[in-house]
C-alpha atoms as a PDB file:
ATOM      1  CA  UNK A   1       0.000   0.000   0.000  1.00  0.00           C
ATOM      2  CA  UNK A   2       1.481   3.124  -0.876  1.00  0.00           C
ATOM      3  CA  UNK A   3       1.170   6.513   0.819  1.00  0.00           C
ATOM      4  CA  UNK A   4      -1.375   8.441  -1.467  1.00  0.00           C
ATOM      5  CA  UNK A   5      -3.749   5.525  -1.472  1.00  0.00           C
ATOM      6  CA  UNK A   6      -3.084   5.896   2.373  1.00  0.00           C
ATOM      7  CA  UNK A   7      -4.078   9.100   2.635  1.00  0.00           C
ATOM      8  CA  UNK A   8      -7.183   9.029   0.153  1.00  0.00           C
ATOM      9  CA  UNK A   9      -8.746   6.549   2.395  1.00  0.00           C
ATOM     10  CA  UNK A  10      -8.004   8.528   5.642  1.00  0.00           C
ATOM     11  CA  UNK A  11      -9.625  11.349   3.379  1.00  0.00           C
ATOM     12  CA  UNK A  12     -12.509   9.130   2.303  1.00  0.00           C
ATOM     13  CA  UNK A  13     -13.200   7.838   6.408  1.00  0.00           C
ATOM     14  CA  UNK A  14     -12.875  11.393   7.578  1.00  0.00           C
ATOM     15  CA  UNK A  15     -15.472  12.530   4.976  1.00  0.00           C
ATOM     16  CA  UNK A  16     -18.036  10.033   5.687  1.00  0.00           C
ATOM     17  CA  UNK A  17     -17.789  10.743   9.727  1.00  0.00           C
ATOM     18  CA  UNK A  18     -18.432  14.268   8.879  1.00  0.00           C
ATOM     19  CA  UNK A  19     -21.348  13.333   6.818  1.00  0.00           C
ATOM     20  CA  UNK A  20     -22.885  11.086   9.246  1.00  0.00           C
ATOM     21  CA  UNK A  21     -22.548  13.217  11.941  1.00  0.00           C
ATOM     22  CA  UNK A  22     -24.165  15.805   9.967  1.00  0.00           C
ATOM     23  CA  UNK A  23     -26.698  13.579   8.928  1.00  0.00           C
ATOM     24  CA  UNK A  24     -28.097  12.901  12.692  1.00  0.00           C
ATOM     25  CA  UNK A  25     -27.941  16.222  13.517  1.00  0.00           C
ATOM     26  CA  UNK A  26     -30.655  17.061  11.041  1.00  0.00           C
ATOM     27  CA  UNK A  27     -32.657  13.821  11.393  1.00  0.00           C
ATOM     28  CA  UNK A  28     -32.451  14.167  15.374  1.00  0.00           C
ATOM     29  CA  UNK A  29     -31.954  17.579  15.926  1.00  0.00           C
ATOM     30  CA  UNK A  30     -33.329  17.217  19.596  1.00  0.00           C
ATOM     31  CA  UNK A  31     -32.085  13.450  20.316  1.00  0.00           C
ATOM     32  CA  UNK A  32     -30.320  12.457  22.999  1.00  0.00           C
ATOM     33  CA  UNK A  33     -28.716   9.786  19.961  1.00  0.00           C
ATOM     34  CA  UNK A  34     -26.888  13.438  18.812  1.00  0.00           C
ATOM     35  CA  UNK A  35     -26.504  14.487  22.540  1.00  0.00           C
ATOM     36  CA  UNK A  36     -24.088  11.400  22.782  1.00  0.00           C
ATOM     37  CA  UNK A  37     -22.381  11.070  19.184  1.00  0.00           C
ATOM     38  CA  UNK A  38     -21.372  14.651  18.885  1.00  0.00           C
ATOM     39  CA  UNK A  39     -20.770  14.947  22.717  1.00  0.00           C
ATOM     40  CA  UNK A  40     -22.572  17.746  23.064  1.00  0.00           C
ATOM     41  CA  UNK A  41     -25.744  19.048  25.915  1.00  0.00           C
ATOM     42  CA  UNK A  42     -29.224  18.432  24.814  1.00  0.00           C
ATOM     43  CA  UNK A  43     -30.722  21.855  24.737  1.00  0.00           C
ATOM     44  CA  UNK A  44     -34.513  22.048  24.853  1.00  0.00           C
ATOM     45  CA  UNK A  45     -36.013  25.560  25.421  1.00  0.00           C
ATOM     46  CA  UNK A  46     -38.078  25.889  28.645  1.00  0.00           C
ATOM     47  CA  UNK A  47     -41.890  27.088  28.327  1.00  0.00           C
ATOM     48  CA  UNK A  48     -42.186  30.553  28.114  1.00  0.00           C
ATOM     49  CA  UNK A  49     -44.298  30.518  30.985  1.00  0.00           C
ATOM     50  CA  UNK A  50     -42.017  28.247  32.932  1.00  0.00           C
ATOM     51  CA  UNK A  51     -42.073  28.840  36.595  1.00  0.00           C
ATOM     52  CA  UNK A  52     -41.089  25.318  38.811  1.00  0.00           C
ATOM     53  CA  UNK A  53     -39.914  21.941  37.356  1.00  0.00           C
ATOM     54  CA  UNK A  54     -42.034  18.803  38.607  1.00  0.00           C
ATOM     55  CA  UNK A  55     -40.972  15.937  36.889  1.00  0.00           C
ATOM     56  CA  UNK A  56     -38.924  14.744  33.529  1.00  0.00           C
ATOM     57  CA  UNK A  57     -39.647  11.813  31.802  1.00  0.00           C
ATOM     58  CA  UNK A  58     -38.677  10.292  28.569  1.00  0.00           C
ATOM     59  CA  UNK A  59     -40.436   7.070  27.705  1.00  0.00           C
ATOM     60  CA  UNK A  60     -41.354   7.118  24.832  1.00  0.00           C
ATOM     61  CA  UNK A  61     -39.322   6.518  21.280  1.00  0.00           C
ATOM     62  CA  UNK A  62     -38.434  10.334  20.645  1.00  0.00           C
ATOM     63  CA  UNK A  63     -40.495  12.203  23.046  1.00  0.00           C
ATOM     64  CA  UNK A  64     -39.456  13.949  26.448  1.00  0.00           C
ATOM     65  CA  UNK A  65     -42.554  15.043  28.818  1.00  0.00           C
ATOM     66  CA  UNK A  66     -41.894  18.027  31.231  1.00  0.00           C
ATOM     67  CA  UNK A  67     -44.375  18.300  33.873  1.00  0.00           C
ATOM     68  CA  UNK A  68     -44.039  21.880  35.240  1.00  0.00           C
ATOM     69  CA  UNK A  69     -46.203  24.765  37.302  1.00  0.00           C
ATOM     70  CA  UNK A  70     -46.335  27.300  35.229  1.00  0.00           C
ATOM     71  CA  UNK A  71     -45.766  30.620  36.345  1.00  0.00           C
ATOM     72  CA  UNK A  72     -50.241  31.773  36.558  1.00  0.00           C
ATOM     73  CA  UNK A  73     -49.394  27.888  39.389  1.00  0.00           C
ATOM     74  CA  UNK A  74     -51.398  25.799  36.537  1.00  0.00           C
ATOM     75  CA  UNK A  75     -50.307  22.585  35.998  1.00  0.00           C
ATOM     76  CA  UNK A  76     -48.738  21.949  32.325  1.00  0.00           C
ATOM     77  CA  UNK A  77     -47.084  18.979  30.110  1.00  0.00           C
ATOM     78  CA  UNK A  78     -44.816  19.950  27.613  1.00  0.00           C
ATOM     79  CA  UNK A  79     -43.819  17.319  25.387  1.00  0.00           C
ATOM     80  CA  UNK A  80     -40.780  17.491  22.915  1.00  0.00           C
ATOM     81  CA  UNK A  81     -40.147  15.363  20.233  1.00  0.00           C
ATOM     82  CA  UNK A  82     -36.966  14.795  18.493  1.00  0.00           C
ATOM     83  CA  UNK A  83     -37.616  16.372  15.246  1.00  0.00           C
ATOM     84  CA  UNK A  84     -39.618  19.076  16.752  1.00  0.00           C
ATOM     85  CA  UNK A  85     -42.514  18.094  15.066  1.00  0.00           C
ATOM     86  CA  UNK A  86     -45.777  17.356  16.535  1.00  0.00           C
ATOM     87  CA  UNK A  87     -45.186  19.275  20.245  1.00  0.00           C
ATOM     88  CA  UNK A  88     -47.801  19.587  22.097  1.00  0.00           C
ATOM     89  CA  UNK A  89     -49.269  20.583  25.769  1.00  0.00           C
ATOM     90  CA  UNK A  90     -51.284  19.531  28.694  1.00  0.00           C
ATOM     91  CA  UNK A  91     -53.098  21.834  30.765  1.00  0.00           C
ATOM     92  CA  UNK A  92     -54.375  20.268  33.819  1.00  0.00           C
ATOM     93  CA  UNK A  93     -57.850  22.552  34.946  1.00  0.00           C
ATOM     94  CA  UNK A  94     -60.085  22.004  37.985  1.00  0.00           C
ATOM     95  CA  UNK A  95     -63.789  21.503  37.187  1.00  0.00           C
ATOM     96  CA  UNK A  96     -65.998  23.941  38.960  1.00  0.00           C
ATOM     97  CA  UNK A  97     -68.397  22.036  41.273  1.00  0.00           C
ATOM     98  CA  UNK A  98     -71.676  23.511  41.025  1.00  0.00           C
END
């Protein structure tokens, strides 16, 4: 094996890391699969109206439920997904008794 065929394939394995890691980025952006390959903190933006944590769970494939008092002391679910597609909320009311 001689050195420029050496070199090409070093070229050739450093390319296609680059492009996989690129790759999951953009299919995961919010993954905890990217969190780990590119060694980097899972950033997931708080509720605007954010005021006390109560519990973090992520049990499902691709979704992360924050269960939080928000900052009027209802009782929300926020739940992020890993393409940041689909989010939604839970708003926990009382029902008036009558």
């Amino acid at each position: 094996m001689n050195s420029s065929s050496g070199i090409g394939t070093i070229i050739l394995v450093v390319a296609f890391s680059i492009v996989v890691t690129a790759g999951i980025g953009m299919l995961a952006p919010n993954s905890r699969m990217e969190s780990r390959l590119m060694g980097s903190d899972l950033a997931l933006e708080l509720p605007k109206d954010f005021a006390k944590p109560i519990s973090f769970a992520s049990g499902r494939e691709g979704e992360k439920d924050l269960m939080y008092v928000s900052t009027d002391g209802t009782l929300k679910v926020k739940t992020y997904t890993d393409w940041s597609l689909m989010e939604s909320s839970i708003v926990f009311v009382k029902k008036n008794s009558k």
